[in-house]
N, C-alpha and C. Protein backbone atom coordinates (compact mmCIF):
# COMPACT_ATOMS: atom_id res chain seq x y z
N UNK A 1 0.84 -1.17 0.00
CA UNK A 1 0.00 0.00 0.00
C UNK A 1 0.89 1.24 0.00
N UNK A 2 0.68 2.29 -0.50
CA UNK A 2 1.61 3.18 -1.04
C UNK A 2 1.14 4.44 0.44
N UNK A 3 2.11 4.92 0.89
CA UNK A 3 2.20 5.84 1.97
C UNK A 3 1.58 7.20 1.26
N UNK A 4 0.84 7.75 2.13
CA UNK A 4 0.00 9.17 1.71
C UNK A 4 0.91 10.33 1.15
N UNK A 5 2.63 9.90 2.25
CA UNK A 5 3.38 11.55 1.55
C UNK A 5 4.20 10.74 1.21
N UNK A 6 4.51 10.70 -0.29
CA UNK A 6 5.46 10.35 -0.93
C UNK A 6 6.68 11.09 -1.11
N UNK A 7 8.26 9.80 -1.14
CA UNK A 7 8.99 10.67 -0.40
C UNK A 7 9.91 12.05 -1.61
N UNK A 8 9.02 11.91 -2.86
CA UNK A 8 9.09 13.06 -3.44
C UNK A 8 8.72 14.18 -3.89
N UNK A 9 7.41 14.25 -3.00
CA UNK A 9 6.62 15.28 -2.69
C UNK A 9 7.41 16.46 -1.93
N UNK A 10 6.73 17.50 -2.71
CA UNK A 10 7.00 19.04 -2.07
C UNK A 10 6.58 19.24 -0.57
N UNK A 11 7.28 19.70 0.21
CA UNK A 11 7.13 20.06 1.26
C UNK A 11 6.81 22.07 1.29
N UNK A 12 5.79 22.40 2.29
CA UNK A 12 5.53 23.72 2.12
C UNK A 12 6.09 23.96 3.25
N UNK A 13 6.53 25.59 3.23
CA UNK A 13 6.79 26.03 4.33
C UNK A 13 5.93 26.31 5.57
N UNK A 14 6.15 26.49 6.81
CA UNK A 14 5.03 27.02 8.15
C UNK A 14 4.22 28.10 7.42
N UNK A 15 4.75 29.67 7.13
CA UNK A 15 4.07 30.54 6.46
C UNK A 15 3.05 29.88 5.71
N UNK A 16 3.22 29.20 4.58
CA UNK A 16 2.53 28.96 3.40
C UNK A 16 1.42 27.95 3.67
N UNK A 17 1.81 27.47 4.91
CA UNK A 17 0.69 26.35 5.46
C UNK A 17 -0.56 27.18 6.65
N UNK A 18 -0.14 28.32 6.97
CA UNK A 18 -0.64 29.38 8.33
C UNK A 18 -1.42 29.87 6.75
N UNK A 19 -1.12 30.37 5.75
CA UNK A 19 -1.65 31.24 5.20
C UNK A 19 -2.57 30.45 4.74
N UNK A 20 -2.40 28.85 4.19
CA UNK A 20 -3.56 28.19 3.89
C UNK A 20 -4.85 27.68 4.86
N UNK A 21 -4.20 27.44 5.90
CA UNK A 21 -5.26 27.57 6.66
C UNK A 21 -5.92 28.42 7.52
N UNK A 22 -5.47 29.96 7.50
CA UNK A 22 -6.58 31.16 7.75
C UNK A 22 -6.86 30.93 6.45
N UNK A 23 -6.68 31.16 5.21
CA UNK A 23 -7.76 31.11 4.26
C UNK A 23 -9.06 29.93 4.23
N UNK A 24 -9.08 28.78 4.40
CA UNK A 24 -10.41 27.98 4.98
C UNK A 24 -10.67 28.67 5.79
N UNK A 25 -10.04 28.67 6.98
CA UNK A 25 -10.85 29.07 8.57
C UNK A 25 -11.96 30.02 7.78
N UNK A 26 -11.37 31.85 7.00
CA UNK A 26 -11.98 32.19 6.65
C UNK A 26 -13.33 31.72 5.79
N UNK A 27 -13.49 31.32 5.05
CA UNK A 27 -14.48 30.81 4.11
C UNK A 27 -15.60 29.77 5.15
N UNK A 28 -14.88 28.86 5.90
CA UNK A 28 -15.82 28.12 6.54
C UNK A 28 -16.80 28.76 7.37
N UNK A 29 -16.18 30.18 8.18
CA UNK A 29 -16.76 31.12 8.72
C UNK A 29 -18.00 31.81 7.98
N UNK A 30 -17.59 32.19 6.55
CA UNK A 30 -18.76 32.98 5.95
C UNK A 30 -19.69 31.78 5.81
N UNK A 31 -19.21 30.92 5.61
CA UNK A 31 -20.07 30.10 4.61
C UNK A 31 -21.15 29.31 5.81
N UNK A 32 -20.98 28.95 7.11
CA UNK A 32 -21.66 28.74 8.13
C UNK A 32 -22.17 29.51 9.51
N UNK A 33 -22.36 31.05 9.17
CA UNK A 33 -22.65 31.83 9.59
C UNK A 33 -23.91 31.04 10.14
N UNK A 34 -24.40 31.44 11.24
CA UNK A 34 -25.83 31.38 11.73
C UNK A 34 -27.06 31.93 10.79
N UNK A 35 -27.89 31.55 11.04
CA UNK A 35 -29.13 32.12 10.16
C UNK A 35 -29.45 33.43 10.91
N UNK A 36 -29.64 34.94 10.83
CA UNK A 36 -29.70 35.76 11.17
C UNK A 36 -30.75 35.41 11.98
N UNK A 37 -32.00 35.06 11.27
CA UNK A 37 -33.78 35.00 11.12
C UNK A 37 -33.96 34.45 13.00
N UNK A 38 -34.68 34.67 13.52
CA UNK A 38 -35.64 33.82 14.58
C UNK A 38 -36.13 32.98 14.12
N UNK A 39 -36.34 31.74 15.13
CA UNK A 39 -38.07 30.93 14.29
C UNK A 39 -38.74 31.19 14.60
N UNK A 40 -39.96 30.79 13.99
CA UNK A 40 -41.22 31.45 13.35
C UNK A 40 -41.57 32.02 15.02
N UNK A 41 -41.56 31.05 16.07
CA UNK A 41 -42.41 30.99 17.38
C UNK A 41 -42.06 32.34 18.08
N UNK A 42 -40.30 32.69 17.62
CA UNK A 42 -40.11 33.44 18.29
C UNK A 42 -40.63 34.82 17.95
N UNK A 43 -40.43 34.68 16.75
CA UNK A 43 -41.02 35.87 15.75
C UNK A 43 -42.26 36.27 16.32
N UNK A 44 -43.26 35.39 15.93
CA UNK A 44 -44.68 35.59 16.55
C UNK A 44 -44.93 36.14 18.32
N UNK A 45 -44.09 35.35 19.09
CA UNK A 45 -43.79 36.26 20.59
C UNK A 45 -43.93 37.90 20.62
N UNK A 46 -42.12 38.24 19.35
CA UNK A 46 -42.30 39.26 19.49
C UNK A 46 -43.14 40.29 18.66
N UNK A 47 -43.79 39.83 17.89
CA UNK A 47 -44.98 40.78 17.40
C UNK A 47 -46.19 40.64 18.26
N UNK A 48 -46.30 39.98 19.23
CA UNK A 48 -46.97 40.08 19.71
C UNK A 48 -47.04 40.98 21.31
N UNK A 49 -45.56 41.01 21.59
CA UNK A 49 -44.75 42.12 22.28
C UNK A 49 -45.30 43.66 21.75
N UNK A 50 -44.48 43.88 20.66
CA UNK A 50 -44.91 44.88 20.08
C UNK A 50 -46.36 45.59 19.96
N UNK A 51 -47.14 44.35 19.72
CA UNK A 51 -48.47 44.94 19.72
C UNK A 51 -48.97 45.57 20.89
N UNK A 52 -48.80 44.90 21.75
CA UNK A 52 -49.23 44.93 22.98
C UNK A 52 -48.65 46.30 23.39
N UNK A 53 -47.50 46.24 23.24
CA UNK A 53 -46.95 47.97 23.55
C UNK A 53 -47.44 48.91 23.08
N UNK A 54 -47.97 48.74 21.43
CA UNK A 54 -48.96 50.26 21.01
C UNK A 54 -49.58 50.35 21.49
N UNK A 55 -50.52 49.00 21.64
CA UNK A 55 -51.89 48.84 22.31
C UNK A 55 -51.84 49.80 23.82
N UNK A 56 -50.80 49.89 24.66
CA UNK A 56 -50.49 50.07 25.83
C UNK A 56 -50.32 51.70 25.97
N UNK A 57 -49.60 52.45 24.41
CA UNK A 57 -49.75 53.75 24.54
C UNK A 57 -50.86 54.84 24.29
């Protein structure tokens, strides 16, 4: 079975390996951001907050 790093493979430097991986870190970040949104239940709570407060002035 043939070993994953072959022993004539390029080796990268620390820099070049730091720079590749803040670049994922970055991207994984945008790309799995939280959903801004509430769900629905919560949503409905607070409009119903709200209402209640006009209602109240």
């Amino acid at each position: 079975m043939p070993s994953l790093y072959a022993n004539d493979s390029e080796q990268i430097d620390r820099r070049t390996s730091r720079s590749i991986c803040d670049a994922v870190g970055e991207r994984l970040q945008q790309r799995l951001r939280p959903d801004p949104r509430l769900p629905t239940h919560l949503e409905q709570l607070l409009d119903e907050l709200r209402k209640r407060d006009r209602d109240s002035h």
